[in-house]
Each structure stands twice: as structure tokens, then as C-alpha cells.
N, C-alpha and C. Protein backbone atom coordinates (compact mmCIF):
# COMPACT_ATOMS: atom_id res chain seq x y z
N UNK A 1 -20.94 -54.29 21.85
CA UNK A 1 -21.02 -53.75 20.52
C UNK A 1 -21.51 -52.30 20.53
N UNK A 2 -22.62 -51.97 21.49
CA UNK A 2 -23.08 -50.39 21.32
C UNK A 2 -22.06 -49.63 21.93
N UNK A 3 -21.10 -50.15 22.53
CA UNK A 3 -19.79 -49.49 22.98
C UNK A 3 -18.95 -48.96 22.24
N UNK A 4 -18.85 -49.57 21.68
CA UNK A 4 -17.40 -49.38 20.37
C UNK A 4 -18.24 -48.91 19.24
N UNK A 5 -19.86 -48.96 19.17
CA UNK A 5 -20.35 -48.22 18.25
C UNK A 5 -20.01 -46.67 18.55
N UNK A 6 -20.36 -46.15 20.04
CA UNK A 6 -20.47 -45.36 20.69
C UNK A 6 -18.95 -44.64 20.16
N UNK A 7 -17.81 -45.47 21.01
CA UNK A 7 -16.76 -45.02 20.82
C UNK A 7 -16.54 -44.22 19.33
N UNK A 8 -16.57 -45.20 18.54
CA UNK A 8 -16.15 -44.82 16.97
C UNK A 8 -17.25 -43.34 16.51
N UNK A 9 -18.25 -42.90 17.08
CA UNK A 9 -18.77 -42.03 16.85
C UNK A 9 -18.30 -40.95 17.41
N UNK A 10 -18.30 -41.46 18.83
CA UNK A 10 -17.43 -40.22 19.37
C UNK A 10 -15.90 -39.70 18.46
N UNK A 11 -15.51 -40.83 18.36
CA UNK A 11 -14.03 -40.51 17.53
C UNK A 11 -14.31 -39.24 16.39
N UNK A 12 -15.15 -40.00 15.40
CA UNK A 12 -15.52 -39.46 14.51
C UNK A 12 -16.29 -37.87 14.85
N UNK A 13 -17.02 -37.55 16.03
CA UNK A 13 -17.13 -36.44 16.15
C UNK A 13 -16.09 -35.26 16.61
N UNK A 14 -15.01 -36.03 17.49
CA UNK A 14 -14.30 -35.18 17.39
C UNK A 14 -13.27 -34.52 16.62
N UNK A 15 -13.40 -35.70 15.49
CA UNK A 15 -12.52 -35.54 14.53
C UNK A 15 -12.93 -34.33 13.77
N UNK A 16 -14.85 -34.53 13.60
CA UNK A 16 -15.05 -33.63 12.88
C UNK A 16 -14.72 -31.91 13.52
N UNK A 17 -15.44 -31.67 14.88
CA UNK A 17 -14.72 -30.87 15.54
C UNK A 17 -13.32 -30.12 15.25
N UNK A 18 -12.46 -30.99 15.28
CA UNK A 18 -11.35 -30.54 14.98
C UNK A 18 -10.84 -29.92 13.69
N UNK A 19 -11.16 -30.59 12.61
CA UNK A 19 -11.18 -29.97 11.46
C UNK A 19 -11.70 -28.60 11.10
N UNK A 20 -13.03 -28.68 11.65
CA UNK A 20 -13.55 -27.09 11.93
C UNK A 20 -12.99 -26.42 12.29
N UNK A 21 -12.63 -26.72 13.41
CA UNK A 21 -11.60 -25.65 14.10
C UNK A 21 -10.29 -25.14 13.50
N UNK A 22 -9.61 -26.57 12.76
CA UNK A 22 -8.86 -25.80 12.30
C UNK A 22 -8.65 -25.10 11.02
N UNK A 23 -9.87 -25.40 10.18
CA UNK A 23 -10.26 -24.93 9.06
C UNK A 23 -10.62 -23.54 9.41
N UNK A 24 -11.51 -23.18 10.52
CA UNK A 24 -11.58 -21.63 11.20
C UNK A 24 -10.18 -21.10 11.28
N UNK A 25 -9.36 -21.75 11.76
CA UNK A 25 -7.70 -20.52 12.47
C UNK A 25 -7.08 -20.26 11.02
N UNK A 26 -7.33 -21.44 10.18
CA UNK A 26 -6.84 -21.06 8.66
C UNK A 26 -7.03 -19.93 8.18
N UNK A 27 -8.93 -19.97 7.91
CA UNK A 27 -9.16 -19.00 7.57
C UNK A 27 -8.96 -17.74 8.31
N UNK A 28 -9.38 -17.24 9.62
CA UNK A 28 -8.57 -15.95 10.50
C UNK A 28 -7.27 -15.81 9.73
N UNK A 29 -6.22 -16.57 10.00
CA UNK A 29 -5.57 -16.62 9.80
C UNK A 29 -4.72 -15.88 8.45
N UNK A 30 -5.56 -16.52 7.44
CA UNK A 30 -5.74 -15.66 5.75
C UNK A 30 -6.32 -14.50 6.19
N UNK A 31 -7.24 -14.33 6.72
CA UNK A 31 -7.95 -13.13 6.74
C UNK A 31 -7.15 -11.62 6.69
N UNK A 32 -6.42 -12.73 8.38
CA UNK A 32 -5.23 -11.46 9.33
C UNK A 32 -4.40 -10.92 7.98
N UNK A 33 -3.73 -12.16 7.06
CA UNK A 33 -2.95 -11.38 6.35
C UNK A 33 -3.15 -10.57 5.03
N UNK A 34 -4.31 -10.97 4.80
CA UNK A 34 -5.12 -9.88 3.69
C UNK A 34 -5.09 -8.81 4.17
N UNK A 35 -5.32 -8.47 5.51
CA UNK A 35 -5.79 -7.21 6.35
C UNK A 35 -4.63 -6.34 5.95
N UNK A 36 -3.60 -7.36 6.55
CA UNK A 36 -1.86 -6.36 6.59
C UNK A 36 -1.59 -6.42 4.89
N UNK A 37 -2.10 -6.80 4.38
CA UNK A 37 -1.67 -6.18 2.56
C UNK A 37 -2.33 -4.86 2.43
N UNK A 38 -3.78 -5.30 2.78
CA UNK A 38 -4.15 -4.01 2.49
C UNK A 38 -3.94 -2.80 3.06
N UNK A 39 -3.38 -3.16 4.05
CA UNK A 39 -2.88 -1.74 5.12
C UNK A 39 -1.86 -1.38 4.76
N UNK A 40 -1.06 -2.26 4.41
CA UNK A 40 0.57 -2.18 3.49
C UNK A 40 0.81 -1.17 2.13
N UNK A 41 -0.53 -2.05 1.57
CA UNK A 41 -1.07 -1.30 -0.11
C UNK A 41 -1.34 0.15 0.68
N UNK A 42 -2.38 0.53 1.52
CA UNK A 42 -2.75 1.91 1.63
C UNK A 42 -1.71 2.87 1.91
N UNK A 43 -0.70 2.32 2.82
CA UNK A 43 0.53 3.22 3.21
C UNK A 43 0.95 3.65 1.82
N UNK A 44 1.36 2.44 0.99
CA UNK A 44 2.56 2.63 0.31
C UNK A 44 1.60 4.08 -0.89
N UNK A 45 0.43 3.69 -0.78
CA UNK A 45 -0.24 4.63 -1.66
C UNK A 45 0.17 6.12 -1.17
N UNK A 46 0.05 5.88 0.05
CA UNK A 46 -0.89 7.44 1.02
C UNK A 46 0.93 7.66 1.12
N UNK A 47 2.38 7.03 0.91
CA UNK A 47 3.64 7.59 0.39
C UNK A 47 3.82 8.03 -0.60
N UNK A 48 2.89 7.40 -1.90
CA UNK A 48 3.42 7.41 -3.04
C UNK A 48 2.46 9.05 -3.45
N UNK A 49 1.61 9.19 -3.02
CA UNK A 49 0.74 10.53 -3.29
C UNK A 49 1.31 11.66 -2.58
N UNK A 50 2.18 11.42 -1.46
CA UNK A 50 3.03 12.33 -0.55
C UNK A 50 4.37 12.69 -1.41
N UNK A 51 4.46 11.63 -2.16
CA UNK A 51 5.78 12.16 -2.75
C UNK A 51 6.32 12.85 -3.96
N UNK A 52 4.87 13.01 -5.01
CA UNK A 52 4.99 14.15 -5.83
C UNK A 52 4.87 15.75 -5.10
N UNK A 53 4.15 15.54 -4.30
CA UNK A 53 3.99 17.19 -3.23
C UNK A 53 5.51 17.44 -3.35
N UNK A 54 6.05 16.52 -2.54
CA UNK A 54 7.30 16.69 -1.78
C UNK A 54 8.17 16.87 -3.24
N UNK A 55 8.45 16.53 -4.26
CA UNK A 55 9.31 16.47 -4.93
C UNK A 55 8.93 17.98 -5.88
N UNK A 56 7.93 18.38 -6.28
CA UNK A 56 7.31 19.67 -6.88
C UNK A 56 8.02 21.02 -5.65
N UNK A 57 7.82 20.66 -4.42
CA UNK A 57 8.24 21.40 -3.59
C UNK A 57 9.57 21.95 -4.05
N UNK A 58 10.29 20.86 -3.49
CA UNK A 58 11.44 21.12 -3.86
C UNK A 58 12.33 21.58 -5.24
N UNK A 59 11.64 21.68 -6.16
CA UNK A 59 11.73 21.87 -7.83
C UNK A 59 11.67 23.31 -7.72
N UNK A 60 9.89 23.62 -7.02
CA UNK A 60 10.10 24.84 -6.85
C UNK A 60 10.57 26.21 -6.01
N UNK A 61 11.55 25.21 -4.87
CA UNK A 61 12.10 25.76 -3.84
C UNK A 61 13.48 26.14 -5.03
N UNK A 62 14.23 25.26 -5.62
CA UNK A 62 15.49 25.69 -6.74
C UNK A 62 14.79 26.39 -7.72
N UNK A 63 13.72 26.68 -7.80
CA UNK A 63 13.16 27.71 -8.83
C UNK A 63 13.14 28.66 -8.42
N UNK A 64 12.75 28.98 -7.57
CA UNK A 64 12.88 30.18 -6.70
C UNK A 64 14.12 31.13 -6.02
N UNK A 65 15.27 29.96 -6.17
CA UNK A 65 16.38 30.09 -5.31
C UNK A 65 17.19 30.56 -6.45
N UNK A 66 16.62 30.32 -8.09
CA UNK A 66 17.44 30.55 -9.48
C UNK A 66 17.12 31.57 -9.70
N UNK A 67 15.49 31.89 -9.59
CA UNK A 67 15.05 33.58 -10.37
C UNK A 67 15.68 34.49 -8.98
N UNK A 68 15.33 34.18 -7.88
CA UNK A 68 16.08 35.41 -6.91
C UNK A 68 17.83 35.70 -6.57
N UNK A 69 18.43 34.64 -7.21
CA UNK A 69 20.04 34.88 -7.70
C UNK A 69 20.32 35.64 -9.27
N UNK A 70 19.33 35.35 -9.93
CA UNK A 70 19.24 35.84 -11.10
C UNK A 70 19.15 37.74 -11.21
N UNK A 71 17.68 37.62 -10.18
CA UNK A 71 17.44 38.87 -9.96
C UNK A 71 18.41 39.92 -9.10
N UNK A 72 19.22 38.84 -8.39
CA UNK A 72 19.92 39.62 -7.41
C UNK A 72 21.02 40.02 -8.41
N UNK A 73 21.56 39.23 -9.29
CA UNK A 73 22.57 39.66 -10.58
C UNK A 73 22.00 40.76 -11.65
N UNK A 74 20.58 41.08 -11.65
CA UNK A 74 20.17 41.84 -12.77
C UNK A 74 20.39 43.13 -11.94
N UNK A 75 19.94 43.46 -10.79
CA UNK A 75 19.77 44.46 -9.92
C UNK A 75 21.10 45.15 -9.43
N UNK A 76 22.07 44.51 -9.03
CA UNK A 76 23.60 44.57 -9.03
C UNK A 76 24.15 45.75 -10.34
């Protein structure tokens, strides 16, 4: 009888064991992919703040390219 008491405890501990464990890789697991959102979110930010520069640039690169054709026609 203290055998199979024994046994069934052991069972039961490793059972619990296991659950832990895999209740731990779960969570890592969630963790890992929170990580890559937020790294995802920061890019798409640290693009999205890059791309008014870039687009003003260019607005005022054809602004520039209009008054010095303009001027080149007034001067003519």
C-alpha cells in the first residue's frame, strides 16, 4: 500500500512539474511575441515619421525646379 501511495504521488508530482513547465514556454512564448509587435509597432512608426521628411522633400525639390524654370523664362 505505501507503494502505490508512493507511486500516485510521484505521478502527481510530475504531473505538477509538467504543467509548470509548460505554463512557463506559454508564457516566453507570449512574451517573444509581444516583443516582435512592439518592434514591428516601432519600425512602422520610425517609417511613418521618415516619410513626411521624405515627401516635403520632394514637394520642395518640384518647388524649386518650378520657380527656377519660371525664373529662367522671366530672365530670357
Amino acid at each position: 500500500m505505501a507503494l502505490t501511495h508512493f507511486k500516485k504521488l510521484d505521478v502527481q508530482s510530475m504531473e505538477r512539474l509538467y504543467e509548470e513547465k509548460e505554463r512557463k514556454r506559454r508564457q516566453r512564448a507570449e512574451q517573444k511575441r509581444q516583443h516582435e509587435r512592439e518592434e514591428q509597432q516601432q519600425q512602422q512608426q520610425q517609417k511613418q515619421a521618415q516619410l513626411p521628411s521624405a515627401a516635403l522633400a520632394t514637394v520642395l525639390g518640384q518647388t524649386v525646379e518650378v520657380l527656377g524654370a519660371t525664373e529662367a523664362q522671366t530672365t530670357s
